[in-house]
N, C-alpha and C. Protein backbone atom coordinates (compact mmCIF):
# COMPACT_ATOMS: atom_id res chain seq x y z
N UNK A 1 38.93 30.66 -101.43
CA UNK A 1 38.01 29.58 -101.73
C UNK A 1 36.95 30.00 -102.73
N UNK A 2 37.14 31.10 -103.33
CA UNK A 2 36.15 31.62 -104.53
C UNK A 2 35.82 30.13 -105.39
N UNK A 3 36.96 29.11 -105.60
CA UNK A 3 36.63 28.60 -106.58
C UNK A 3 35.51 27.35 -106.54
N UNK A 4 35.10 27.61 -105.23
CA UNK A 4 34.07 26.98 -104.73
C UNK A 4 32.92 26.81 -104.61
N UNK A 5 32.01 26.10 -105.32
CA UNK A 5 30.52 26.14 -105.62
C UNK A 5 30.03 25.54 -104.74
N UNK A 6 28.98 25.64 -103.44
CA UNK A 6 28.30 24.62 -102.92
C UNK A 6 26.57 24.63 -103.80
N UNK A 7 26.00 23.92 -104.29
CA UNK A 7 25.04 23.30 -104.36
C UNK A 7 23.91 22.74 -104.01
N UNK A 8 22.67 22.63 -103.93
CA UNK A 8 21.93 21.67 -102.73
C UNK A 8 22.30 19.81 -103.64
N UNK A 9 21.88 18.61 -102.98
CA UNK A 9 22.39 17.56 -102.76
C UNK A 9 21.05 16.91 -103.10
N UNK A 10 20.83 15.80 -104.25
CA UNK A 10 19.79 15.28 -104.68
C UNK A 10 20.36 13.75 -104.61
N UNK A 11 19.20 12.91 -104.97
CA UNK A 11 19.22 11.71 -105.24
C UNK A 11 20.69 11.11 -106.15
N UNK A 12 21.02 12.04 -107.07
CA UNK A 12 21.88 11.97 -107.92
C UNK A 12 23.46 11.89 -107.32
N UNK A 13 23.11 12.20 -106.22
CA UNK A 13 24.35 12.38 -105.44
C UNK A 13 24.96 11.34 -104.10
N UNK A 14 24.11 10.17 -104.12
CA UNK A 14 23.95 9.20 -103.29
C UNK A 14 25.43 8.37 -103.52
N UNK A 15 25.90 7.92 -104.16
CA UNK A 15 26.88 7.56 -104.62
C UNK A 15 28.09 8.14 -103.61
N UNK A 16 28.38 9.68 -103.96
CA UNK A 16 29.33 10.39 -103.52
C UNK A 16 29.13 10.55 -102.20
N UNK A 17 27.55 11.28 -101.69
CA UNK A 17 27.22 10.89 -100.03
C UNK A 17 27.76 9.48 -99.29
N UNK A 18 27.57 8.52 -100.02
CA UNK A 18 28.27 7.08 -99.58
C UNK A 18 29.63 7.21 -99.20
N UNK A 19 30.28 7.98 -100.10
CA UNK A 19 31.63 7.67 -100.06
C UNK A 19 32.29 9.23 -98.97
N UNK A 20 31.60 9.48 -99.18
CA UNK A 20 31.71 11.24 -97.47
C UNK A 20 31.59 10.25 -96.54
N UNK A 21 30.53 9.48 -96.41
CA UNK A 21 30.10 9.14 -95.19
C UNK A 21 31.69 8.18 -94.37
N UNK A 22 32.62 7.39 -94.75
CA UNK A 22 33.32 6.93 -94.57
C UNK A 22 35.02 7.90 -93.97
N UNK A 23 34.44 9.19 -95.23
CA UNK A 23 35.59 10.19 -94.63
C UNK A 23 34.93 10.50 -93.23
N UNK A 24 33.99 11.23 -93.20
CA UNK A 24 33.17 11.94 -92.31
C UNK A 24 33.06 10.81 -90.53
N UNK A 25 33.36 9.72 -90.69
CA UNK A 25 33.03 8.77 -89.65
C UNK A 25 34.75 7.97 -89.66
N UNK A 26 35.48 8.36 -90.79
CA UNK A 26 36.70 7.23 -90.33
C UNK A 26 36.28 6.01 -89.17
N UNK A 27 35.53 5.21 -89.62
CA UNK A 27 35.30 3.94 -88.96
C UNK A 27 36.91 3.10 -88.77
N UNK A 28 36.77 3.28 -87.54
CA UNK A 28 38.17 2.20 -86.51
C UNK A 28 37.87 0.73 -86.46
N UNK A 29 36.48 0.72 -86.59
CA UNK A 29 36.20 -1.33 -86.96
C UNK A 29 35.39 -1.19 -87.87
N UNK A 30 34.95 -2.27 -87.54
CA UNK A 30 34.02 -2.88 -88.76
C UNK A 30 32.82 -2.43 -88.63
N UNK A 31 32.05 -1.96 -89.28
CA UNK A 31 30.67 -1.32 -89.06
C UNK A 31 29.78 -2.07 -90.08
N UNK A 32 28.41 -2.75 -89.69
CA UNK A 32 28.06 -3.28 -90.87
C UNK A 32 27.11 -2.36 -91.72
N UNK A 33 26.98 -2.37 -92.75
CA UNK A 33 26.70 -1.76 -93.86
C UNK A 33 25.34 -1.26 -93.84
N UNK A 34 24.43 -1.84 -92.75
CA UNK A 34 23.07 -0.91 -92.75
C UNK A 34 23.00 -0.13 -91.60
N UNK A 35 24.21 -0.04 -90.82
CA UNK A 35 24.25 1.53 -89.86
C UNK A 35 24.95 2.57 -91.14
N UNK A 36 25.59 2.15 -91.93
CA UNK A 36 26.13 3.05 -92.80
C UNK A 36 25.00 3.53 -93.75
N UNK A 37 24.22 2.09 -94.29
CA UNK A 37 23.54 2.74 -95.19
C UNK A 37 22.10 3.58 -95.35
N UNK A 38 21.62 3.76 -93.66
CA UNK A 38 20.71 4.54 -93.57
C UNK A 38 20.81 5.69 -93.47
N UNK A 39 21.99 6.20 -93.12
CA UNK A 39 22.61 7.44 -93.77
C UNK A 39 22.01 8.42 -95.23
N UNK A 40 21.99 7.05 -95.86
CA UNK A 40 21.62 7.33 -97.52
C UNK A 40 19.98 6.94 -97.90
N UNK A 41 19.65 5.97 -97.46
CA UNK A 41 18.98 5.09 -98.19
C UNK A 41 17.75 5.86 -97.87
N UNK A 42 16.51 5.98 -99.08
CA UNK A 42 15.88 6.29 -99.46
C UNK A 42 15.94 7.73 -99.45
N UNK A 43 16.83 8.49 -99.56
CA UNK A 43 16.98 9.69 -99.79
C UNK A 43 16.02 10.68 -100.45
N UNK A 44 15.99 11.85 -100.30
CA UNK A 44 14.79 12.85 -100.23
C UNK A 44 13.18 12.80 -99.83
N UNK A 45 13.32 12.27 -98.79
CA UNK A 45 12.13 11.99 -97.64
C UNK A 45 12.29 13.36 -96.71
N UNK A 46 10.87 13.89 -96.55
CA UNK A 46 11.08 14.84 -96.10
C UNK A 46 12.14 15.52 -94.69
N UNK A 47 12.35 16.45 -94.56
CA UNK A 47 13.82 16.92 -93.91
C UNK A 47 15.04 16.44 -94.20
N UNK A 48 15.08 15.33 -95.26
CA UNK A 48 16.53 15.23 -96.07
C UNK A 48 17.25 16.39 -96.47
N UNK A 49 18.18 17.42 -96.29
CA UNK A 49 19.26 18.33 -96.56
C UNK A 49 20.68 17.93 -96.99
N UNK A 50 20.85 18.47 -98.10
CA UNK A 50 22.58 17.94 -98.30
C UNK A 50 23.16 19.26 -99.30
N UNK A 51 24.13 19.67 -98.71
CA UNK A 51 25.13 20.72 -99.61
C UNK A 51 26.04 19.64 -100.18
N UNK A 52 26.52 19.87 -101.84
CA UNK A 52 27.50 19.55 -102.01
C UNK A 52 28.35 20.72 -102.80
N UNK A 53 30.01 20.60 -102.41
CA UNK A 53 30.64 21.30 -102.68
C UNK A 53 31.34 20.99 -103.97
N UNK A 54 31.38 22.16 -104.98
CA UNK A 54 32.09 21.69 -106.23
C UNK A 54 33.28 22.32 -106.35
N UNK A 55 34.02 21.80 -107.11
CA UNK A 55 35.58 23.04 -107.50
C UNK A 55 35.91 22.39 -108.82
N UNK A 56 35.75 23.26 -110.07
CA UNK A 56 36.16 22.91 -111.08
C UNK A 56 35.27 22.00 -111.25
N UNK A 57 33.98 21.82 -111.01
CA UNK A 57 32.85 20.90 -111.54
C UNK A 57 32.85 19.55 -110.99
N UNK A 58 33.52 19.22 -109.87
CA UNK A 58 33.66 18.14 -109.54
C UNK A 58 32.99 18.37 -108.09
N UNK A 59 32.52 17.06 -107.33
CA UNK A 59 32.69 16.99 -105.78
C UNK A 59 33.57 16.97 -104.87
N UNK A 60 33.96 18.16 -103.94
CA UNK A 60 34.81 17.61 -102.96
C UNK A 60 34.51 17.92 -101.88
N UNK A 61 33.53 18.20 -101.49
CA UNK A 61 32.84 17.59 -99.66
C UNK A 61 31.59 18.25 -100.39
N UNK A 62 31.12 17.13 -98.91
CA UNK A 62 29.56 16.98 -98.64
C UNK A 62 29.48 18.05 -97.05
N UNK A 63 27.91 18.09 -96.65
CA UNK A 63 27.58 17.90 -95.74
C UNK A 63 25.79 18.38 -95.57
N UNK A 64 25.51 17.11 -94.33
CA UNK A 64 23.95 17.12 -94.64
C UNK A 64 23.24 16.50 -93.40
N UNK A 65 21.99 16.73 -93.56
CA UNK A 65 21.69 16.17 -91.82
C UNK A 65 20.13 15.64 -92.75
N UNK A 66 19.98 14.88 -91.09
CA UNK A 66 18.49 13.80 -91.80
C UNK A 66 18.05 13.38 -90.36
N UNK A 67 16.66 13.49 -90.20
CA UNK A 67 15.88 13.05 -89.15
C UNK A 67 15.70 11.68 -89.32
N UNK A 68 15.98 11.20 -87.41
CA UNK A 68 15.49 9.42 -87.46
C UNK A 68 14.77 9.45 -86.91
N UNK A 69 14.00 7.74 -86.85
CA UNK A 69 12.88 7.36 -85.94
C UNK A 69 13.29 6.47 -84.94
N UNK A 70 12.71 6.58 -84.03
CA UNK A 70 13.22 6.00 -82.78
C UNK A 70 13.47 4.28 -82.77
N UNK A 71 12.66 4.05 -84.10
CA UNK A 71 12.74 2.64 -84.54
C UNK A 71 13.89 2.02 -85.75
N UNK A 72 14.95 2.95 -85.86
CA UNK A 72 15.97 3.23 -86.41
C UNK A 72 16.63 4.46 -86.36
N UNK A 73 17.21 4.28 -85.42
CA UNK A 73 17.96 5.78 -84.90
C UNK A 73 19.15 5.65 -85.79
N UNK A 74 20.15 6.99 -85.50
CA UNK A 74 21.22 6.90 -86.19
C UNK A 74 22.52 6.55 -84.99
N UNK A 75 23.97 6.83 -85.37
CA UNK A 75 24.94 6.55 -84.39
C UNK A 75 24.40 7.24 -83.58
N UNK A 76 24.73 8.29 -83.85
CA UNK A 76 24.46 10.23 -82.76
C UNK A 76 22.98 10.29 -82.40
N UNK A 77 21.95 8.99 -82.34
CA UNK A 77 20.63 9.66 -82.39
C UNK A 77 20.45 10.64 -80.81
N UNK A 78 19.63 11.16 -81.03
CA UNK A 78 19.06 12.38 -79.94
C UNK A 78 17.31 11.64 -79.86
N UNK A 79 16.57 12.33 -80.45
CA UNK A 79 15.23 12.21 -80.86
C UNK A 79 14.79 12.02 -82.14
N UNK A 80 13.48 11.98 -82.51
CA UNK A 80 13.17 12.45 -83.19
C UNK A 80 12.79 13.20 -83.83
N UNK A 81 13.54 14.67 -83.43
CA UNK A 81 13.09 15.80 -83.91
C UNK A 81 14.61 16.50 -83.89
N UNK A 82 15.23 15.83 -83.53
CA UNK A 82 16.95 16.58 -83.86
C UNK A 82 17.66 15.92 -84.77
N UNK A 83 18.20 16.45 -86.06
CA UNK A 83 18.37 16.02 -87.28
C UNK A 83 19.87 15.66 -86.84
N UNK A 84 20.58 14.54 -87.42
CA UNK A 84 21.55 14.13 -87.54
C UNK A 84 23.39 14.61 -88.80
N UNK A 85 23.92 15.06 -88.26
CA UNK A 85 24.46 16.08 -89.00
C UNK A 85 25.70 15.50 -89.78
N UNK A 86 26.43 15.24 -90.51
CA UNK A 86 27.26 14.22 -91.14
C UNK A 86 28.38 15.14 -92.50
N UNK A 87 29.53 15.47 -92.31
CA UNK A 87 30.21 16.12 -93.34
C UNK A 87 31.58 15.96 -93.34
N UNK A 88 32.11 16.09 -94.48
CA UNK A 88 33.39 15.63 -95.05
C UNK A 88 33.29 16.19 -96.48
N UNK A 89 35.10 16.24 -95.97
CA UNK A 89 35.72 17.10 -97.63
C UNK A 89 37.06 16.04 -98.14
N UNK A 90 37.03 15.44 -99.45
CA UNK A 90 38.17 14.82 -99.92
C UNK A 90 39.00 15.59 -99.25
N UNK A 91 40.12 13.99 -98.77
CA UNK A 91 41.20 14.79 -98.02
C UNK A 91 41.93 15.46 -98.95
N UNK A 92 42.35 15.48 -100.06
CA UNK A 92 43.16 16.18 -100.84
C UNK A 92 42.88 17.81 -100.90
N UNK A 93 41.54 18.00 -100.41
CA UNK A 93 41.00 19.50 -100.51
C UNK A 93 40.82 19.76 -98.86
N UNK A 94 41.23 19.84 -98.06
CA UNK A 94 40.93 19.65 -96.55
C UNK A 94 42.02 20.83 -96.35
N UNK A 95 41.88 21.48 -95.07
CA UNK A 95 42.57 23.12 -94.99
C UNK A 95 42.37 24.37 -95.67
N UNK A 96 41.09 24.14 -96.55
CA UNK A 96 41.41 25.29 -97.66
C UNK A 96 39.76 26.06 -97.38
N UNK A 97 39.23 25.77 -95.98
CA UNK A 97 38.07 26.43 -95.87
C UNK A 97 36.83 25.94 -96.51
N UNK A 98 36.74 24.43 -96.97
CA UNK A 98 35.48 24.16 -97.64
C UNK A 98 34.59 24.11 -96.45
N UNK A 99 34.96 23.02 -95.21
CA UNK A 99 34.19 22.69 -94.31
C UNK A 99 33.43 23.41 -93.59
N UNK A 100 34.10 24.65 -93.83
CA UNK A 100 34.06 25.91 -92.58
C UNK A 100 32.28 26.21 -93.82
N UNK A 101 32.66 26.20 -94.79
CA UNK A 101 31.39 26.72 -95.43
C UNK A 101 30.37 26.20 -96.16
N UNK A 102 30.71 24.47 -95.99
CA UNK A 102 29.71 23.91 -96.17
C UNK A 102 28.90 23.76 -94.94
N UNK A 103 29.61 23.70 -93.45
CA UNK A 103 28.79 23.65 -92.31
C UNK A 103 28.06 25.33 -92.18
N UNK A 104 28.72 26.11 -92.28
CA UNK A 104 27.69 27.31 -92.06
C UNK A 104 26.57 27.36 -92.65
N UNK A 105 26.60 27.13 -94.40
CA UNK A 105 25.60 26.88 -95.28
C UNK A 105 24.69 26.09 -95.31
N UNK A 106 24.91 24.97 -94.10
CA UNK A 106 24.04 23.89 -93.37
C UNK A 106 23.44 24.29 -91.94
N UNK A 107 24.00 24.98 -91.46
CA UNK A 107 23.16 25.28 -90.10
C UNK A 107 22.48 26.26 -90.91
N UNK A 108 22.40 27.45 -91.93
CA UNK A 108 21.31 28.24 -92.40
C UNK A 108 20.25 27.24 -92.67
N UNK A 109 20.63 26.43 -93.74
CA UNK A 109 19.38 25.35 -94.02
C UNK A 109 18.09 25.35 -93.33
N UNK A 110 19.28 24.45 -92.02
CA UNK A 110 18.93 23.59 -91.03
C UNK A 110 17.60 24.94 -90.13
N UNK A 111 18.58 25.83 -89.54
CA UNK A 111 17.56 27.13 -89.26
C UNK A 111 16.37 27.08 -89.79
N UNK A 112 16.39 27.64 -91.37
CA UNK A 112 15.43 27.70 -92.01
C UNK A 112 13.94 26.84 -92.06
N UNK A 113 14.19 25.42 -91.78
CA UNK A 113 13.59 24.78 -91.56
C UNK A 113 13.29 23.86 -90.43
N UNK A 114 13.53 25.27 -89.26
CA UNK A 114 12.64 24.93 -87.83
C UNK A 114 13.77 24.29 -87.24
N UNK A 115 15.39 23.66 -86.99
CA UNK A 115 15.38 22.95 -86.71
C UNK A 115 16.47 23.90 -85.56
């Protein structure tokens, strides 16, 4: 997996986070679009974290966690002080060890910043 760049995950990257979020949750019904889209929406508010993984300059998995408020929790909410954790790798790149190291490279983060 040398050929693998992970990255940290900006505003710029909301787009592609959108489209993880659907691998990452394979939704079985219908989910409406603002449990999905708080996932994303207003992105880089503080404790926002996101690795993204590159190969050959492109994206092919995410993964990233984000604190809720009890007045918009997430699916998985806990509290408000346990960050919500969310990752996926294009299936075409899946088996080849990205996940394994975008999640490690996310619980360091996550560590790092108390959590």
């Amino acid at each position: 997996m040398s050929d693998v760049l992970l990255r940290r995950g900006g505003a710029q990257d909301l787009r592609f986070l959108r489209d993880m979020l659907h691998h990452a949750y394979y939704w079985r019904e219908r989910v409406p679009g603002s449990l999905v889209s708080r996932y994303v929406r207003g992105w880089g508010r503080p404790g926002d974290t996101a690795l993204i993984a590159l190969q050959n300059g492109f994206p092919v998995g995410a993964a990233w966690f984000r604190v809720f408020r009890d007045e918009e929790p997430g699916y998985g909410f806990v509290d408000e002080v346990t960050p919500e954790l969310a990752i996926a790798v294009v299936p075409s790149k899946r088996g080849h060890g990205i996940g394994d190291e975008l999640l490690s490279a996310l619980i360091e983060k996550a560590q790092s910043a108390g959590y």
